[in-house]
Structure formats: C-alpha cells, structure tokens
C-alpha atoms as a PDB file:
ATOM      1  CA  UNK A   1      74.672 118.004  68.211  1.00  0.00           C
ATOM      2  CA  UNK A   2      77.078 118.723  65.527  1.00  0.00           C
ATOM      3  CA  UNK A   3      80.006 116.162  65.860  1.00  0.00           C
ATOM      4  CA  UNK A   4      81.413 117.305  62.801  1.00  0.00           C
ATOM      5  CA  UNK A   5      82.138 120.646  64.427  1.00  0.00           C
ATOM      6  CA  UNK A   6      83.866 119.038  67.578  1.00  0.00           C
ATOM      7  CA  UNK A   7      87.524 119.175  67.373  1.00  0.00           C
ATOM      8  CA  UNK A   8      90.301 119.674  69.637  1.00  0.00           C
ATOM      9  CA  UNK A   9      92.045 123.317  70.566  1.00  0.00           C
ATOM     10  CA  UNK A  10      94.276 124.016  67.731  1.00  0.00           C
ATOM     11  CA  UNK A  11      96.528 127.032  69.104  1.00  0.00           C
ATOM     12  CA  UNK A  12      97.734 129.252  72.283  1.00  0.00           C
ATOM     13  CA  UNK A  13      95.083 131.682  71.295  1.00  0.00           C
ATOM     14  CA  UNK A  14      92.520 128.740  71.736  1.00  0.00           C
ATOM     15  CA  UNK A  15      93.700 127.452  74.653  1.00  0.00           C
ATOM     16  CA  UNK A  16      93.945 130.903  76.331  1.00  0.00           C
ATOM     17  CA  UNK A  17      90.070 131.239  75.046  1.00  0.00           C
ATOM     18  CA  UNK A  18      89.598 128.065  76.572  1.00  0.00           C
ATOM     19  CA  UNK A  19      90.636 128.906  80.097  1.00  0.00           C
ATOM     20  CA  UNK A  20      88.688 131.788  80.179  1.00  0.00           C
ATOM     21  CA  UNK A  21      85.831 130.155  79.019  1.00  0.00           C
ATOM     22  CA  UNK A  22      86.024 127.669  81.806  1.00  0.00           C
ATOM     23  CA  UNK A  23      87.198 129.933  84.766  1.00  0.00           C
ATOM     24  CA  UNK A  24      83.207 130.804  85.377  1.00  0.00           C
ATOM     25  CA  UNK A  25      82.342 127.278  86.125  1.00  0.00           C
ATOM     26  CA  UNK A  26      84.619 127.345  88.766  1.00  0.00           C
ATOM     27  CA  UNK A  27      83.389 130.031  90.817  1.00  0.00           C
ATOM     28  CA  UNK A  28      79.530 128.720  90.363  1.00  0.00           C
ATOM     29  CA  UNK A  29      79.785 124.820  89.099  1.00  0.00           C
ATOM     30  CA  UNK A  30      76.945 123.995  86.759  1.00  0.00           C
ATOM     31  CA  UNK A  31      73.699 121.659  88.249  1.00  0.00           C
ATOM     32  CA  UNK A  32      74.988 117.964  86.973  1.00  0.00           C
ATOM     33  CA  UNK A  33      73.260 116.797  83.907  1.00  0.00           C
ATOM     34  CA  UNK A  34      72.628 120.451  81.940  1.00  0.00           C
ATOM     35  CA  UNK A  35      74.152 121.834  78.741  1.00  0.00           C
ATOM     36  CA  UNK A  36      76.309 123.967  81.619  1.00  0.00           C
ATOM     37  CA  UNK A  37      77.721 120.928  82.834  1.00  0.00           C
ATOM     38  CA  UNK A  38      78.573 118.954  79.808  1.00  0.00           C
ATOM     39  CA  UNK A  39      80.522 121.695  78.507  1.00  0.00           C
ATOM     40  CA  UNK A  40      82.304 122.658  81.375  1.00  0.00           C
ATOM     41  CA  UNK A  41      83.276 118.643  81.258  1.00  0.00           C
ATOM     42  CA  UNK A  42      83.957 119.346  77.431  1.00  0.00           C
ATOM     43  CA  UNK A  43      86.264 122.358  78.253  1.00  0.00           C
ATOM     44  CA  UNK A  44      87.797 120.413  81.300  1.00  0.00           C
ATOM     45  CA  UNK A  45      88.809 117.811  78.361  1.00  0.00           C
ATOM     46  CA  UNK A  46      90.163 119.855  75.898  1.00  0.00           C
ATOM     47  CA  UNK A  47      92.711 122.172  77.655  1.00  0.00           C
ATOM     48  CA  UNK A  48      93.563 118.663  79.916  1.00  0.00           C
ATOM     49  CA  UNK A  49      94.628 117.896  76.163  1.00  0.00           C
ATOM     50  CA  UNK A  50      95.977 120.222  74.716  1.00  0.00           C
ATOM     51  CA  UNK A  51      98.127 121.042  78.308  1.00  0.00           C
ATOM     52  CA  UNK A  52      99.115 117.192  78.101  1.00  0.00           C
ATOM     53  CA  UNK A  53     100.564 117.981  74.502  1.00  0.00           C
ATOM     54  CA  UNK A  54     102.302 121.173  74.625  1.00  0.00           C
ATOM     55  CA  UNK A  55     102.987 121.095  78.529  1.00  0.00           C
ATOM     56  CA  UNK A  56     103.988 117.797  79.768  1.00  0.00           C
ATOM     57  CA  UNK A  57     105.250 117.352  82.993  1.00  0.00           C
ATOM     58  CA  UNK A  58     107.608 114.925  83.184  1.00  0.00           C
ATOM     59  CA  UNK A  59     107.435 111.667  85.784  1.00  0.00           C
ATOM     60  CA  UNK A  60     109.510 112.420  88.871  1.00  0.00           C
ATOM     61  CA  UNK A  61     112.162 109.893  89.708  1.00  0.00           C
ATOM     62  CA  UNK A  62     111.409 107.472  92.310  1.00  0.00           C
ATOM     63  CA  UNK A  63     114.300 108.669  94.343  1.00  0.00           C
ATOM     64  CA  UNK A  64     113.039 112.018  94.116  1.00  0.00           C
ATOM     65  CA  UNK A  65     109.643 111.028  95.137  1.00  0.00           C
ATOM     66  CA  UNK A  66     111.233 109.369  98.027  1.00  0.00           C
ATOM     67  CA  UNK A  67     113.325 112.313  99.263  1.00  0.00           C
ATOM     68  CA  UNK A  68     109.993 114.380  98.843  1.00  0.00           C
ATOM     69  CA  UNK A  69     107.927 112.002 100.989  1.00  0.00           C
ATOM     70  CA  UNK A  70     110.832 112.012 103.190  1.00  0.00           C
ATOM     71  CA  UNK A  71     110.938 115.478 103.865  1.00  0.00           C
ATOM     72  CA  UNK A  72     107.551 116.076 103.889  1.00  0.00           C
ATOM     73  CA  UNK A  73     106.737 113.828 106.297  1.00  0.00           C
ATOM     74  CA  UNK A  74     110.250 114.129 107.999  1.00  0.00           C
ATOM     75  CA  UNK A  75     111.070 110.738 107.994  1.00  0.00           C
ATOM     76  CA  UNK A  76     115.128 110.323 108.044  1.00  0.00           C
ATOM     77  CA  UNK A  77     117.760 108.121 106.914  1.00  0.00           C
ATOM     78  CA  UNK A  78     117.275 105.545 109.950  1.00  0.00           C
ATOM     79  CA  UNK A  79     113.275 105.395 108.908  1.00  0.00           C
ATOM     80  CA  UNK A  80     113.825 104.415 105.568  1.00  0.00           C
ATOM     81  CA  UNK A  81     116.616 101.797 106.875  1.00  0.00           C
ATOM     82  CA  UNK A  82     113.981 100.632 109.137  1.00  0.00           C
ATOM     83  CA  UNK A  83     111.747  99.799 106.261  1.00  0.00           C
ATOM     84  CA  UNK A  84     113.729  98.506 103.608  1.00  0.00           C
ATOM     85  CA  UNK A  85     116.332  96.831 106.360  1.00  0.00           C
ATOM     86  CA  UNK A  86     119.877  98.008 105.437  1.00  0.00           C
ATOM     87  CA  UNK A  87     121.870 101.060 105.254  1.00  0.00           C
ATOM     88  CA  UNK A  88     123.874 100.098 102.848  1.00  0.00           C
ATOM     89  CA  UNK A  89     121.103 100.117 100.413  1.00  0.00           C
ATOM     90  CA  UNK A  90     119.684 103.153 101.699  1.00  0.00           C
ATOM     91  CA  UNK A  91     122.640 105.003 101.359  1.00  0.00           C
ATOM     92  CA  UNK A  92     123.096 103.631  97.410  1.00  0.00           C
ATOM     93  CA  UNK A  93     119.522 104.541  96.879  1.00  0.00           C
ATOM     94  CA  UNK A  94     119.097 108.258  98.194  1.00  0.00           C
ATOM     95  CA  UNK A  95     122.957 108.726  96.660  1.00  0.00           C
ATOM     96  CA  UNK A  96     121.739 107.696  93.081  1.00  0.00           C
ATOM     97  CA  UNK A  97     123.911 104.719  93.297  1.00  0.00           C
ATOM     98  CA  UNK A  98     121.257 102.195  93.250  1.00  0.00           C
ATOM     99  CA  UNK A  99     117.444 102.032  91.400  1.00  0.00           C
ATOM    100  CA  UNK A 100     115.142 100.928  93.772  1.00  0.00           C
ATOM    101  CA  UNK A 101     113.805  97.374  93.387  1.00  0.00           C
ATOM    102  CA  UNK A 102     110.963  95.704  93.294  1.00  0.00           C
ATOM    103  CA  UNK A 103     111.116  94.270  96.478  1.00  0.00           C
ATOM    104  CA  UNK A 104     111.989  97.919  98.430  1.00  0.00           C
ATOM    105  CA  UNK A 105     109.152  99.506  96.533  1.00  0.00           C
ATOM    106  CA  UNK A 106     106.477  97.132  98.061  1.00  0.00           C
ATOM    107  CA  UNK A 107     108.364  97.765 101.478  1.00  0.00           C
ATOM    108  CA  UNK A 108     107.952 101.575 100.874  1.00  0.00           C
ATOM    109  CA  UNK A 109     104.821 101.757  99.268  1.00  0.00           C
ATOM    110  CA  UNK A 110     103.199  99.585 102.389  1.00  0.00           C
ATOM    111  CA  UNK A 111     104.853 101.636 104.912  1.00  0.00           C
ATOM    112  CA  UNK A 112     105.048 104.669 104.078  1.00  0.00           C
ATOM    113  CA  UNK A 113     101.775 104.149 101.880  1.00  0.00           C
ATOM    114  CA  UNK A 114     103.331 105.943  98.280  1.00  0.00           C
ATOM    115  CA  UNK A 115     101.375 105.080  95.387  1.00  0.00           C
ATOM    116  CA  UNK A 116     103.456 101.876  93.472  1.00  0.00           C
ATOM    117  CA  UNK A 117     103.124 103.739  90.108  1.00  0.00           C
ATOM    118  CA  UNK A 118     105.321 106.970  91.757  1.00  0.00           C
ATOM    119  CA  UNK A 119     108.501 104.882  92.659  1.00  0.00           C
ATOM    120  CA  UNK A 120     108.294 102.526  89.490  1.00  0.00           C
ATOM    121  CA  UNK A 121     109.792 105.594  87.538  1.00  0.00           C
ATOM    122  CA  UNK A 122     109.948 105.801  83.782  1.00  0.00           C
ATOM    123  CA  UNK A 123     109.384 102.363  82.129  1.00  0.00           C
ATOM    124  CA  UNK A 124     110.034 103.717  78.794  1.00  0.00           C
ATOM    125  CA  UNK A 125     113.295 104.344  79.452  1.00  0.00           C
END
C-alpha cells in the first residue's frame, strides 16, 4: 500500500466521484475482511469527511429536540409538566424563555429516554 498516495477528497467533482464509487457497495456489501470491504470503509470515510466539512449540519436546540420528541411521540404540555414537575417551567422552556437545566435534562432524558448529549445544546456557544 501506497500511503503516500492516500489523501482526502479535494473538490465537488471528487466527492460526486466518490458517491458513485460507493453506491455499488450498497446494493451488494463486500464479504468483511477483502480489498472490497476496506475500501468501501475507505470511501465511507472520506465523503463522511469531506460532507462534515463543506456540509455541516448544525446541532438542534434542545428545545427543539424536545418539541420534536414531543410531537413525535405525542406527548403534551401536561406530560412534560409531569416529568419535570411545574408548569411554570414548562411553559418558560417550550416558549424560549428558559434553557433547560441540568436537573430537567436528567428528568427528560430518564423519562422520556432522549440521549443527554441532544438536550445539552451547543457548548461552544
């Protein structure tokens, strides 16, 4: 193997060349441990880089991710008081008025089991 020649996609053109390169594997996966399979892995790699550069999709806020839980597993305004205990706050957080804290994400997490790392939100901000 030539690791000199390894090198990540450069432009749209290689990227596009990239997903078309990769598309087969989907339709028949390679046998684990060939040359098929390691670049199909390689592949899977390099666009997941190259997307994560030019493409990024931005963190959802954890109210956000709340309503969408909410509404996709139609839970309403009196099941989210009944987890985090108070209206009040429920009201401030699902208004914007309020960042949900520590405490309420455990609460919600548990119950309604949401991954922690969705309703933390953006730590870099």
């Amino acid at each position: 193997m030539n690791l000199d020649a390894i090198r990540t996609l450069q432009d749209e053109a290689e990227y596009e060349a990239a997903l078309a390169a990769v598309r087969p594997y989907f339709d028949k996966e390679p046998e684990a441990d060939t040359a098929e399979a390691a670049h199909f892995d390689a592949l899977g790699l390099l666009i997941e880089d190259y997307e994560a550069k030019h493409y990024p999709i931005p963190r959802a806020a954890p109210v956000d991710v709340l309503k969408f839980v909410m509404e996709a597993n139609h839970y309403t305004r009196a099941d989210l008081i009944d987890v985090i205990g108070s209206k009040a706050r429920a009201a401030d957080l699902l208004n914007g008025r309020r960042e949900i804290n520590l405490d309420q994400i455990r609460k919600i997490s548990r119950a309604w089991r949401i991954p922690v790392g969705a309703l933390v939100g953006d730590l870099a901000a």
